[in-house]
Each structure stands twice: as C-alpha cells, then as structure tokens.
Protein backbone atom coordinates (compact mmCIF):
# COMPACT_ATOMS: atom_id res chain seq x y z
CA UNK A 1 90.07 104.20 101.00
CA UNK A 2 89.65 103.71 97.25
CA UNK A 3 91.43 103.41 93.91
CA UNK A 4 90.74 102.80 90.41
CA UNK A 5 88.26 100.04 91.16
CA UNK A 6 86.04 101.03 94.13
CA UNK A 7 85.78 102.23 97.57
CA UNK A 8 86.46 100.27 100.97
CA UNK A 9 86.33 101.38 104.57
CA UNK A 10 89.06 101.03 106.88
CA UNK A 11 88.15 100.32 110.71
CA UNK A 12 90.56 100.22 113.37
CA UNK A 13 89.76 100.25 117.51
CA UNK A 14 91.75 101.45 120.68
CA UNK A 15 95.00 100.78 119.96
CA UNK A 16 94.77 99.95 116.24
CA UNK A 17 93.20 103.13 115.52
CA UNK A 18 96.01 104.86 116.33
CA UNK A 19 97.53 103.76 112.99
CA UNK A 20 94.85 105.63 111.12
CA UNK A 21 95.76 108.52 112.84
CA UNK A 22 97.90 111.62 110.39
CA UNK A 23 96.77 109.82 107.08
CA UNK A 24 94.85 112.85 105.03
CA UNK A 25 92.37 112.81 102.04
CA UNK A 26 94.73 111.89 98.68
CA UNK A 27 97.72 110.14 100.49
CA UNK A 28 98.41 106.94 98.92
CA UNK A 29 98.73 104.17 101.46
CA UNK A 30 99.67 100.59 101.61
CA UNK A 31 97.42 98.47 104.25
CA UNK A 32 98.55 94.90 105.19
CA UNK A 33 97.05 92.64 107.51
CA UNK A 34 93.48 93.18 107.95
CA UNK A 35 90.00 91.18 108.31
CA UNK A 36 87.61 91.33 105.78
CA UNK A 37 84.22 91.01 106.60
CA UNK A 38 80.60 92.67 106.14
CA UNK A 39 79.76 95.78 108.41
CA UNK A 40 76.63 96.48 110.00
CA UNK A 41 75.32 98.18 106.25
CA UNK A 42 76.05 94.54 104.72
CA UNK A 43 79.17 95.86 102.52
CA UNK A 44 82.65 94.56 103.06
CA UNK A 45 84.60 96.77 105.03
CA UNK A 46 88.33 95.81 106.54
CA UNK A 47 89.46 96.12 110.24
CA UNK A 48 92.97 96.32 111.72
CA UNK A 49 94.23 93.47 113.95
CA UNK A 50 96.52 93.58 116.20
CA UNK A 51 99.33 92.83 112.86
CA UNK A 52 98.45 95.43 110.69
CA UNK A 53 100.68 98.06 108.94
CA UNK A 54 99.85 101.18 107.32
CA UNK A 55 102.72 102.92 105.33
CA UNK A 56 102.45 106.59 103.64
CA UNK A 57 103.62 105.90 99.83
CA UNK A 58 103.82 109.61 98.92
C-alpha cells in the first residue's frame, strides 16, 4: 500500500490472507490492527493478526 508519504507492504497468511483478497490497484483502504516489523529485505513491512480489519473507503 502507499500514500502521500511512502510505500508499505501488507502480509497476511492462511486465514488472514483472505482479507486481502478483492482489494484492486487504486482502492483506498483503511488497515487496523497489524504488526510492524522488518521483513526478510530489512524494510518494515506490516502483517495481519488474527484482529485485523481491512475496509474499502471508495
């Protein structure tokens, strides 16, 4: 995902994947709940728990 200030990814496994499923380039999105922490490329990247949301704003 990414706005005015940068670019982030978005990870999600089995059953939190699911959430990520239907979004499409350009939707705007609002993501609540997740672990930040650095992938395996050393940048920060967020993954879905068990507790997150992901809600289509347009």
């Amino acid at each position: 995902v990414e706005d005015d200030s940068g670019q982030i990814w978005i990870k999600g496994w089995r059953n939190q994947a699911v959430l990520l499923d239907g979004l499409s380039v350009g939707e705007i999105i609002s993501v609540t709940t997740v672990n930040a922490k650095a992938g395996l490329e050393g940048r920060t990247e967020l993954f879905l728990t068990p507790f997150s949301t992901i809600v289509k704003k347009n």
